[in-house]
Protein backbone atom coordinates (compact mmCIF):
# COMPACT_ATOMS: atom_id res chain seq x y z
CA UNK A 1 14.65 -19.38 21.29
CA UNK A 2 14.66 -19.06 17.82
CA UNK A 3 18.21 -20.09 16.68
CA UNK A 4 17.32 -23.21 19.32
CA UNK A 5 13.85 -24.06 16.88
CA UNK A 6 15.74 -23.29 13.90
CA UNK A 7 18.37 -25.94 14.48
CA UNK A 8 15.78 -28.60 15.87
CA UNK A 9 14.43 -28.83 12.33
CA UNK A 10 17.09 -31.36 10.79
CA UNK A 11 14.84 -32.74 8.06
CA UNK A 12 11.50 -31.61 6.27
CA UNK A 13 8.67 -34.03 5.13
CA UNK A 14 7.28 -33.16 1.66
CA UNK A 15 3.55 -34.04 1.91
CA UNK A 16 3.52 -34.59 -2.00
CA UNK A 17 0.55 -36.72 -3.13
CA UNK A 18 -0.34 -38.62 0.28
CA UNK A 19 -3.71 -36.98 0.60
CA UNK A 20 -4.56 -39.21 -2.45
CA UNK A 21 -4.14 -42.53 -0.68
CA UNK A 22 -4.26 -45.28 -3.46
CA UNK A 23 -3.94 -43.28 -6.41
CA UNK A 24 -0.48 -42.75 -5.48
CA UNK A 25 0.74 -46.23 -6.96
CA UNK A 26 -1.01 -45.38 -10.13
CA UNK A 27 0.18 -41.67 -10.25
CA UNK A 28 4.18 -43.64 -9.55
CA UNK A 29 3.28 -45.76 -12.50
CA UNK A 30 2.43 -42.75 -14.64
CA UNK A 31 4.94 -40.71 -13.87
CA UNK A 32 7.41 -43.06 -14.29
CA UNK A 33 6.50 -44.09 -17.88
CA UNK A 34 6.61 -40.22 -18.80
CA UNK A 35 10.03 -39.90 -16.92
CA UNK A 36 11.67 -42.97 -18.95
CA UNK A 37 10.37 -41.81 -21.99
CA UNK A 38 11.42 -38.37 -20.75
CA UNK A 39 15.15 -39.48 -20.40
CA UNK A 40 14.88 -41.80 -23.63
CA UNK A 41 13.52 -39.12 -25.74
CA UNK A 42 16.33 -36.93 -24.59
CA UNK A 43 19.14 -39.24 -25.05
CA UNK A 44 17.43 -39.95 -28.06
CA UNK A 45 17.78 -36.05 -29.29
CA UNK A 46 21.37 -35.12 -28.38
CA UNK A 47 22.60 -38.70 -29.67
CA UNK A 48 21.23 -37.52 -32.87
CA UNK A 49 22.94 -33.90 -32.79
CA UNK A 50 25.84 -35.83 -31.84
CA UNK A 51 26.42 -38.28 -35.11
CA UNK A 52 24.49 -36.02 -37.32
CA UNK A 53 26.91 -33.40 -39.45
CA UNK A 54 24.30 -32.11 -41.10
CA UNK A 55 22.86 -30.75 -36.98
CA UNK A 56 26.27 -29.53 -36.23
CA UNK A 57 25.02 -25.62 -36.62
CA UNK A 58 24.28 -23.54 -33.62
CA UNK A 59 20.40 -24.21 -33.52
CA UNK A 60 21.17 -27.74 -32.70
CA UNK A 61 24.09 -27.07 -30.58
CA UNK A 62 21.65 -25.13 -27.58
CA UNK A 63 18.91 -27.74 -28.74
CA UNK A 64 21.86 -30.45 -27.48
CA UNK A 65 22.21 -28.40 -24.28
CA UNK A 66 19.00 -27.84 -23.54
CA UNK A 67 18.07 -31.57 -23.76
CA UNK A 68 21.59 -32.48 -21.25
CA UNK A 69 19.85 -29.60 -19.18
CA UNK A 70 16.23 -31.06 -19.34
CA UNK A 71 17.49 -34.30 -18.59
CA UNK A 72 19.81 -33.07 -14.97
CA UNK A 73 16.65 -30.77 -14.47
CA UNK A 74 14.60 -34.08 -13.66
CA UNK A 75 16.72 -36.04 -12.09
CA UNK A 76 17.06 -33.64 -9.38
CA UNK A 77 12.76 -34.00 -8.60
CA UNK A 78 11.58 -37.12 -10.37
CA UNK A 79 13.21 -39.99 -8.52
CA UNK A 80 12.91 -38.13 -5.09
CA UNK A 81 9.18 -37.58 -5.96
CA UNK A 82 8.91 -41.59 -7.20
CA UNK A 83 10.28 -42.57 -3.99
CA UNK A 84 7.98 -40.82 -1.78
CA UNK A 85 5.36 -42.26 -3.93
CA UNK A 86 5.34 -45.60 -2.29
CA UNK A 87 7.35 -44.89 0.85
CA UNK A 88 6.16 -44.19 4.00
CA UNK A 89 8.42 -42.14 5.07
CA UNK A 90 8.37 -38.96 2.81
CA UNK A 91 11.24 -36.78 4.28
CA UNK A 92 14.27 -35.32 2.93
CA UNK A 93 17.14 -33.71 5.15
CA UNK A 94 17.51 -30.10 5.50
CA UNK A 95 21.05 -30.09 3.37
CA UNK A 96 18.75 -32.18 1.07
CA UNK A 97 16.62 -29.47 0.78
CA UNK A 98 18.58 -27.03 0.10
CA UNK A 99 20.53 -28.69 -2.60
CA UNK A 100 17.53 -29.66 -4.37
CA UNK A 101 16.31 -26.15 -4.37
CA UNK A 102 19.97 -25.08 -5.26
CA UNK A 103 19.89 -27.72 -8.03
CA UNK A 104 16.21 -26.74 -9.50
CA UNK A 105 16.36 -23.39 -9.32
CA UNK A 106 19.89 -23.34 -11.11
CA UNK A 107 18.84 -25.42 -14.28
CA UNK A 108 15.34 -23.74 -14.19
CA UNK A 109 17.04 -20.57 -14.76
CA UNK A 110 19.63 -21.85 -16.97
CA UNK A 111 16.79 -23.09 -18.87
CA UNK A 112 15.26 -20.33 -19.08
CA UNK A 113 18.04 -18.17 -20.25
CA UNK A 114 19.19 -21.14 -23.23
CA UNK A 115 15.52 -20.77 -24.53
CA UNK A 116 16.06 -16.82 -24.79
CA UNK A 117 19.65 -17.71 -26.38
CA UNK A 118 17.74 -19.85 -28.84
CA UNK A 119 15.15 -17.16 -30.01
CA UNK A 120 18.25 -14.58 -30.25
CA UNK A 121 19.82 -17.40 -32.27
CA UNK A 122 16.57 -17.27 -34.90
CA UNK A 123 16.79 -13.94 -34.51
CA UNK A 124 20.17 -13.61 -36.49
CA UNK A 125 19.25 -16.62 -38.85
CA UNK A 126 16.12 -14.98 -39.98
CA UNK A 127 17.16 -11.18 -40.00
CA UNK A 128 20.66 -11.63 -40.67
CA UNK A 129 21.26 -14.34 -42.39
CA UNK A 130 24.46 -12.99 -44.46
CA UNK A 131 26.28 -12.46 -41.38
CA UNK A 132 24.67 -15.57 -39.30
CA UNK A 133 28.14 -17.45 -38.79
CA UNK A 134 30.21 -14.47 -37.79
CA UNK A 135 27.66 -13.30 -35.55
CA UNK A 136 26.81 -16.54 -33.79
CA UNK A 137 29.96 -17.98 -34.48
CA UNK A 138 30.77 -21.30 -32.36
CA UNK A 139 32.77 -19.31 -29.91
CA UNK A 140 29.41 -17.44 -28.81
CA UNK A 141 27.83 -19.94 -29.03
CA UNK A 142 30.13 -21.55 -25.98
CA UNK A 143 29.77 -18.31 -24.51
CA UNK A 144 26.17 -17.71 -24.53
CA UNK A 145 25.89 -21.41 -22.63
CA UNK A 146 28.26 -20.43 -19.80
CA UNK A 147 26.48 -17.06 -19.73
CA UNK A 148 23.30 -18.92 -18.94
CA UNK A 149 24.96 -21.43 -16.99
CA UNK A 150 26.82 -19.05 -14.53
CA UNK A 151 24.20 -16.39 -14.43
CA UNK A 152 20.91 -19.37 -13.60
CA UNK A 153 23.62 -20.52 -10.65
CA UNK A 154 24.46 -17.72 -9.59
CA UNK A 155 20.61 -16.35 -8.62
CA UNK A 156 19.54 -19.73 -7.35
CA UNK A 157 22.77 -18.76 -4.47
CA UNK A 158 20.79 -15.57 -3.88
CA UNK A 159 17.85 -17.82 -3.47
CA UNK A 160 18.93 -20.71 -1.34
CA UNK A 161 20.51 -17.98 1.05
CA UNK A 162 16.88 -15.96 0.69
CA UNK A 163 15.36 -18.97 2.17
CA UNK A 164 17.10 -21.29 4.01
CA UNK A 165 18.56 -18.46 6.78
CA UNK A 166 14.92 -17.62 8.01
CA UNK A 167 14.20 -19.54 11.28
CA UNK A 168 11.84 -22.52 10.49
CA UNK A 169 10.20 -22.97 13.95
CA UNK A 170 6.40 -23.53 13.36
CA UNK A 171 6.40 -26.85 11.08
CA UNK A 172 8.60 -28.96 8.76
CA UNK A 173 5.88 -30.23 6.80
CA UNK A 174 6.19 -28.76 2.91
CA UNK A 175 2.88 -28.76 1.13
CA UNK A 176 4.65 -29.88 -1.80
CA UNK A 177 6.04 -32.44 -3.56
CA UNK A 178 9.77 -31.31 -3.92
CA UNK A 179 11.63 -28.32 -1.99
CA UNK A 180 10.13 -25.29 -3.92
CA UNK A 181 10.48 -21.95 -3.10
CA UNK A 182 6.89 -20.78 -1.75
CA UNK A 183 6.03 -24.17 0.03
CA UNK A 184 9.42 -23.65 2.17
CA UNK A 185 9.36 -20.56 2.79
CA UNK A 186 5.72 -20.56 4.24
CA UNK A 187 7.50 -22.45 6.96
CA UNK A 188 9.40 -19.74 8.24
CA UNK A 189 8.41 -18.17 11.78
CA UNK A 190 9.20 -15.10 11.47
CA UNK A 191 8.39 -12.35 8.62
CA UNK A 192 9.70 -12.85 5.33
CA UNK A 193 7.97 -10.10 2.90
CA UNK A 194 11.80 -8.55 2.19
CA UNK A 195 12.97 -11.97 1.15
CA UNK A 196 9.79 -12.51 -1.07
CA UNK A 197 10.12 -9.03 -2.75
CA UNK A 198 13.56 -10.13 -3.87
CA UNK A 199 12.86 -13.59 -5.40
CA UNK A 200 10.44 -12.14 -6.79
CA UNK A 201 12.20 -9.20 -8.33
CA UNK A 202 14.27 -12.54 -9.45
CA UNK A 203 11.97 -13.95 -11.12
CA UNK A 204 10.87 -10.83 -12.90
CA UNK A 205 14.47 -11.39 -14.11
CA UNK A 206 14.89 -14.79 -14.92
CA UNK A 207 11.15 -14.94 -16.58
CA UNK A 208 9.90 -11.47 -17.62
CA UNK A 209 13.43 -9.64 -19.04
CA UNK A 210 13.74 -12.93 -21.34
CA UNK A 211 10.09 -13.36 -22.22
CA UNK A 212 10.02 -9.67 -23.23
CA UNK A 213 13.18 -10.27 -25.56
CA UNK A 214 12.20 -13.26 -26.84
CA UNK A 215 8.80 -11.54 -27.82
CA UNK A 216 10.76 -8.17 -29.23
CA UNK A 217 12.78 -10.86 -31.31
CA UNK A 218 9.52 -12.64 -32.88
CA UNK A 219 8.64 -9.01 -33.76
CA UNK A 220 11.15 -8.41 -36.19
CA UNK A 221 11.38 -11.96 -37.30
CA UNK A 222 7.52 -11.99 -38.51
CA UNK A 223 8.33 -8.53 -40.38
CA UNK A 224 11.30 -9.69 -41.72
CA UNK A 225 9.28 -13.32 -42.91
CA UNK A 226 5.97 -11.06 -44.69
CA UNK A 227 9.29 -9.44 -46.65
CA UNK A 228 10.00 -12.69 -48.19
CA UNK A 229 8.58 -13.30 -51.45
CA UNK A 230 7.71 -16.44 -51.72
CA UNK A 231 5.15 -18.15 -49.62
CA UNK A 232 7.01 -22.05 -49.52
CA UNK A 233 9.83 -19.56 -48.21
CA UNK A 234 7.27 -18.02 -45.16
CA UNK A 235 6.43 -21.48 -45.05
CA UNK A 236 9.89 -22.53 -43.84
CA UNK A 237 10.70 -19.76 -42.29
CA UNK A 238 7.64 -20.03 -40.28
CA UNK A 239 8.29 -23.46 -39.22
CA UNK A 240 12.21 -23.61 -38.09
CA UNK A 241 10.42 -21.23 -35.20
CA UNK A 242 7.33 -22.86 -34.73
CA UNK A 243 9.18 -25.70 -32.46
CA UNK A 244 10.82 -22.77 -30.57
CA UNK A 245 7.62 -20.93 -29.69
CA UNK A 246 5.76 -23.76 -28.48
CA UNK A 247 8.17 -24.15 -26.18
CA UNK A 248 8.81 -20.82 -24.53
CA UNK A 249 4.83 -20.73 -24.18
CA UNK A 250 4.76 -23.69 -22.19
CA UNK A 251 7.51 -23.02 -20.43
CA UNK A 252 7.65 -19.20 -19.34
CA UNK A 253 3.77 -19.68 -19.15
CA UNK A 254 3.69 -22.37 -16.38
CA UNK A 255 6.43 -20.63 -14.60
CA UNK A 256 5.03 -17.25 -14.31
CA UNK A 257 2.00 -19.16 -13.06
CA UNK A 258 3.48 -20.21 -9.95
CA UNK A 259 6.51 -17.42 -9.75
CA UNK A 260 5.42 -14.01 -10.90
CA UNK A 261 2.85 -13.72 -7.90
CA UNK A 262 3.06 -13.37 -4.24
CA UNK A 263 3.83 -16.15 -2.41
CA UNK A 264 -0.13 -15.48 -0.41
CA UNK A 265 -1.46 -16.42 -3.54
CA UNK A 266 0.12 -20.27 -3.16
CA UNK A 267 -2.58 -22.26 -3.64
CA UNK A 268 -1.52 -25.99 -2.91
CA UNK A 269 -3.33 -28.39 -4.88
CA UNK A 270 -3.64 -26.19 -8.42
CA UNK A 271 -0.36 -25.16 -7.71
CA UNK A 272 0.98 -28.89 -7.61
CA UNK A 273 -0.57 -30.07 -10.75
CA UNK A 274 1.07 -26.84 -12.42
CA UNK A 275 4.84 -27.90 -10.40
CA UNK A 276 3.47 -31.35 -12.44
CA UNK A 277 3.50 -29.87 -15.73
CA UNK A 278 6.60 -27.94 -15.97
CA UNK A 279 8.97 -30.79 -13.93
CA UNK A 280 7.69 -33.76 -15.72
CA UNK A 281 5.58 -32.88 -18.96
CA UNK A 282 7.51 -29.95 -19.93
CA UNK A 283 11.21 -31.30 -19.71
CA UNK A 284 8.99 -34.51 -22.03
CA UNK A 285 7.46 -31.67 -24.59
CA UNK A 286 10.81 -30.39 -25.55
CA UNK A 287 12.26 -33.20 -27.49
CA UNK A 288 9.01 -34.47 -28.81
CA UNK A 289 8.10 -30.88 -30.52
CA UNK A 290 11.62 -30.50 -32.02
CA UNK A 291 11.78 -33.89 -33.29
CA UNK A 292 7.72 -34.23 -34.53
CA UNK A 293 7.92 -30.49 -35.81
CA UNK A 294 11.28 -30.25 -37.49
CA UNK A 295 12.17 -31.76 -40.50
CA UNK A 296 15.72 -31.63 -40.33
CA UNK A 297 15.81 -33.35 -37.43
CA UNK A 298 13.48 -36.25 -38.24
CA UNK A 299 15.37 -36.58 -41.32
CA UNK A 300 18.50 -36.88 -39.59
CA UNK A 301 16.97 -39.86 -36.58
CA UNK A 302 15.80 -41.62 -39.60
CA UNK A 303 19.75 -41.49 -41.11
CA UNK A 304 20.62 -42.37 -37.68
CA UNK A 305 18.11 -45.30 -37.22
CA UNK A 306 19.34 -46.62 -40.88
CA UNK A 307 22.95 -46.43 -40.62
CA UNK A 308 22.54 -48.36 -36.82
CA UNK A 309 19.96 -51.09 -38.09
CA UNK A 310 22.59 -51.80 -41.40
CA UNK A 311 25.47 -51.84 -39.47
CA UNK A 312 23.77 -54.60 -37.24
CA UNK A 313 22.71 -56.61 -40.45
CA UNK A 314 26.42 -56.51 -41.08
C-alpha cells in the first residue's frame, strides 16, 4: 500500500504566498525588482574582477565565485517562485522537486564553505602576510573552490536520497514556497526522526564546523590587528574584513535559523519570510556590501565605468 501511495504522488504543489490573495502581484513586482538588481549587481561584480588587474588577487578571485554562485543559487528558486506568483496552478513535478532541492542545497553549501575559504583567506593576509602568496597561491586557490564545490554536492546527494525515498502518502501540498527540506519532508507517511537526525548532523557540518572556524580565524586576526602600530593601519585592516563579516552574519545566521533545529519546530509563515531573506535579500547583500564597503573595489567599477563611457565617446 505504501509503495502504491508513494508512486501516485507524481507532482507536489508549493502553497507559497496564495494565502495572501492580492498581495501576491505586488510581492511578484517586488521580488522581481530585487532579483534583476540581484543578477545586475552580480554581473556587475565579477565583470569588474574580470577587467580589473589590480582585483586579480585571491580575495577577489572567491569574491568572483561567490557572486557566479549567488547568481545559479537564485535562479534555481526565484523564477519558479515568480511564476507561481501569478499562476494558478502552483505545482512542480516530483523530479522537479528533487532537482531543485539537489540544486539549492548544493550551492547553499558550496556557499557556505567559499565564505569559510574567504575568512581562511584573511586569515593568511592578516597573520601571514610574508608568506600570503605561497600559502594561498592560485593553485589553492582552484583547489579550495572545487573543495567547496565537490564537498556542498556531495551532502546535498545524502540529502535528496534522505528525503525523497520516504513514502509521501498523506499530502503533496508543501507549505512552502520552493522544495525545502523540512516542508517536504513533513509530507512523508511514515517516521522519519533517523533521516532528520542526519540532515541535521549535516547541517551542524555545513553551518556550525565553518562558523566555528571562521570565528577561531577572527580571533587571531583582531590580536594580530591591536599588534599593529598604527591606527590608519587597524583602520584598514579592520575594514578589508568588515565586508566579509557582514556577510557570514547574515548568512550562517538566517540559516541556522531555519536548519540547526528540529524539523517540529517548522513554523510556516516566520519560517517563509526567513527562506525570503536568505534566497532573495541575501544572494542581493553580497555584492552591494563588497562594492559600498570596499574601496578597492569601488575604485576599480569607477576605472571600469570610465574606460567603457570613453571608449564610447570614441
Amino acid at each position: 500500500m505504501t509503495r502504491h501511495n508513494q508512486s501516485m504522488i507524481t507532482e507536489f504543489i508549493l502553497v507559497g504566498f496564495s494565502n495572501l490573495g492580492d498581495l501576491q502581484v505586488l510581492l511578484f513586482f517586488i521580488f522581481l525588482l530585487v532579483y534583476l538588481t540581484t543578477l545586475m549587481a552580480n554581473a556587475t561584480i565579477m565583470t569588474v574582477i574580470r577587467l580589473d588587474r589590480t582585483l586579480h588577487i585571491p580575495m577577489y578571485f572567491f569574491l568572483f565565485v561567490l557572486s557566479c554562485s549567488e547568481t545559479c543559487y537564485t535562479l534555481v528558486i526565484v523564477p519558479k517562485m515568480l511564476t507561481n506568483l501569478l499562476s494558478t496552478s502552483q505545482t512542480i513535478s516530483f523530479s522537479g522537486c528533487a532537482a531543485q532541492l539537489y540544486f539549492f542545497v548544493g550551492l547553499a553549501c558550496t556557499n557556505c564553505f567559499l565564505i569559510a575559504v574567504m575568512g581562511y583567506d584573511r586569515y593568511v593576509a592578516i597573520c601571514n602576510p610574508l608568506n600570503y602568496t605561497l600559502v594561498v597561491s592560485r593553485a589553492t586557490c582552484v583547489q579550495l573552490v572545487l573543495a567547496s564545490s565537490c564537498c556542498g554536492f556531495l551532502i546535498s546527494v545524502v540529502v535528496n536520497v534522505l528525503v525523497f525515498t520516504v513514502p509521501f502518502c498523506a499530502s503533496n501540498q508543501i507549505n512552502h514556497f520552493f522544495c525545502d527540506i523540512s516542508p517536504v519532508i513533513k509530507l512523508a507517511c511514515t517516521d522519519t526522526n533517523l533521516k532528520e537526525m542526519a540532515i541535521f548532523f549535516l547541517s551542524i557540518l555545513v553551518l556550525l564546523v565553518p562558523f566555528v572556524l571562521i570565528f577561531i580565524s577572527y580571533v587571531f586576526i583582531v590580536s594580530t590587528i591591536l599588534k599593529i602600530a598604527s591606527a590608519e593601519g587597524q583602520r584598514k585592516a579592520f575594514a578589508t574584513c568588515a565586508s566579509h563579516l557582514t556577510v557570514v552574519i547574515v548568512h550562517y545566521g538566517c540559516a541556522s535559523f531555519i536548519y540547526l533545529r528540529p524539523t517540529s519546530l517548522y513554523s510556516s509563515d516566520k519560517d517563509r519570510l526567513v527562506a525570503v531573506t536568505y534566497t532573495v535579500i541575501t544572494p542581493l547583500l553580497n555584492p552591494l556590501v563588497y562594492t559600498l564597503r570596499n574601496k578597492e573595489v569601488k575604485t576599480a567599477l569607477s576605472k571600469v565605468l570610465s574606460r567603457y563611457s570613453s571608449a564610447k565617446t570614441v
